[in-house]
Protein backbone atom coordinates (compact mmCIF):
# COMPACT_ATOMS: atom_id res chain seq x y z
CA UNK A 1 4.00 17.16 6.03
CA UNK A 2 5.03 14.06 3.89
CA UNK A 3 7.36 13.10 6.40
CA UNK A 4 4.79 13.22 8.86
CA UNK A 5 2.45 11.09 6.65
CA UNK A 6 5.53 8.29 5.80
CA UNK A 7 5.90 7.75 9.54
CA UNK A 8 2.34 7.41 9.79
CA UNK A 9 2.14 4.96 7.06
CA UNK A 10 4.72 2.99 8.67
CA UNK A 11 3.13 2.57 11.88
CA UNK A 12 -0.02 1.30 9.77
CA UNK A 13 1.83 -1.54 8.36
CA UNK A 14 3.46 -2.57 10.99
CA UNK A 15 0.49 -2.52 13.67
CA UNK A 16 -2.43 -4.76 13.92
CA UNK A 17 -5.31 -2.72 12.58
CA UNK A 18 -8.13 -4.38 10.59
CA UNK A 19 -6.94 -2.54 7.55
CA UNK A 20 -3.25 -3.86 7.62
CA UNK A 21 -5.25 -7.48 8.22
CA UNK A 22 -7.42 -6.80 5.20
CA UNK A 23 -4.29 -5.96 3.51
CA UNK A 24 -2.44 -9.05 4.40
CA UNK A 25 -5.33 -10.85 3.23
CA UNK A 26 -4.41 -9.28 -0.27
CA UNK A 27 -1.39 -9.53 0.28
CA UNK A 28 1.93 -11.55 -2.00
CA UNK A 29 3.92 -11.83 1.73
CA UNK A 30 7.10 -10.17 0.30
CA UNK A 31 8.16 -8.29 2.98
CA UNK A 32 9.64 -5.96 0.47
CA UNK A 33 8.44 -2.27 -0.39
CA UNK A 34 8.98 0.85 -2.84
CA UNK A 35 8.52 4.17 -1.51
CA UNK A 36 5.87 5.64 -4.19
CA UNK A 37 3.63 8.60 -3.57
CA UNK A 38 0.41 8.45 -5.59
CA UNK A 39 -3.21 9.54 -5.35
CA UNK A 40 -5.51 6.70 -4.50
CA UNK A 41 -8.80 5.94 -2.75
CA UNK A 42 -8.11 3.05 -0.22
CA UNK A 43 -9.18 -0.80 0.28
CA UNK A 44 -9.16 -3.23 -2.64
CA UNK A 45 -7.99 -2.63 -6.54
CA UNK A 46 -7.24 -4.80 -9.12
CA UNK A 47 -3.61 -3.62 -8.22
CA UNK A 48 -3.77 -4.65 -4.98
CA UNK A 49 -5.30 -3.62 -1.50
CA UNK A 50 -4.04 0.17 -0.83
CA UNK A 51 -3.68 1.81 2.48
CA UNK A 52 -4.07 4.96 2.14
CA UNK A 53 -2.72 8.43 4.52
CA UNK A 54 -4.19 11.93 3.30
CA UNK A 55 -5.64 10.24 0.18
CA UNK A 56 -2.42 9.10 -1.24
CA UNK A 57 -0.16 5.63 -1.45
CA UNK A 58 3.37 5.91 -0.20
CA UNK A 59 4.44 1.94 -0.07
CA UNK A 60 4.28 -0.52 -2.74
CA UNK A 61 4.52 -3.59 -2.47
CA UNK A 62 7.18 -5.30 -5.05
CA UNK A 63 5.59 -7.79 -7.23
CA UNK A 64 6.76 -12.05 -7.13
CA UNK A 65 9.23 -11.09 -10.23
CA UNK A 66 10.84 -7.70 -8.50
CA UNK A 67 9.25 -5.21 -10.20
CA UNK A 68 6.87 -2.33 -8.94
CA UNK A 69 3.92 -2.59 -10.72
CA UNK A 70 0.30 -0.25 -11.36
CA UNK A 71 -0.65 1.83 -7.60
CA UNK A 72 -4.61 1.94 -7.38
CA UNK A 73 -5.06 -0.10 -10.70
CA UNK A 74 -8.49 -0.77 -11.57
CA UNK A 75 -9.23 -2.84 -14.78
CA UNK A 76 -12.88 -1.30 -16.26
């Protein structure tokens, strides 16, 4: 099943949906990714903008300095 949801997410990011525009918009254009798997409502976070498949994250994208920061960070 979280196979089936990885493809899935794929074909999000790669297609031209308003959320993968919102997300761009959010966005530090590295084109490079982490494969995570974390519980997380979608659209914007103080982490970044999340696209989410059955309620979880399963890409990250790496941060300007290579690391892999906070998934579905919000800063109350």
């Amino acid at each position: 099943m979280e196979l089936a949801a990885i493809f899935v997410s794929l074909f999000l990011i790669i297609s031209e949906s308003d959320e993968v525009k919102r997300f761009s918009e959010h966005s530090n254009n590295l084109p490079i990714y982490e494969l995570v798997s974390e519980p997380c409502e979608g659209g914007l976070h103080d982490s970044g903008y999340s696209i989410i498949v059955n309620n979880r994250v399963y890409f990250k994208q790496v941060n300007e300095d290579g690391t892999v920061g906070s998934v579905c960070k919000d800063n109350d």
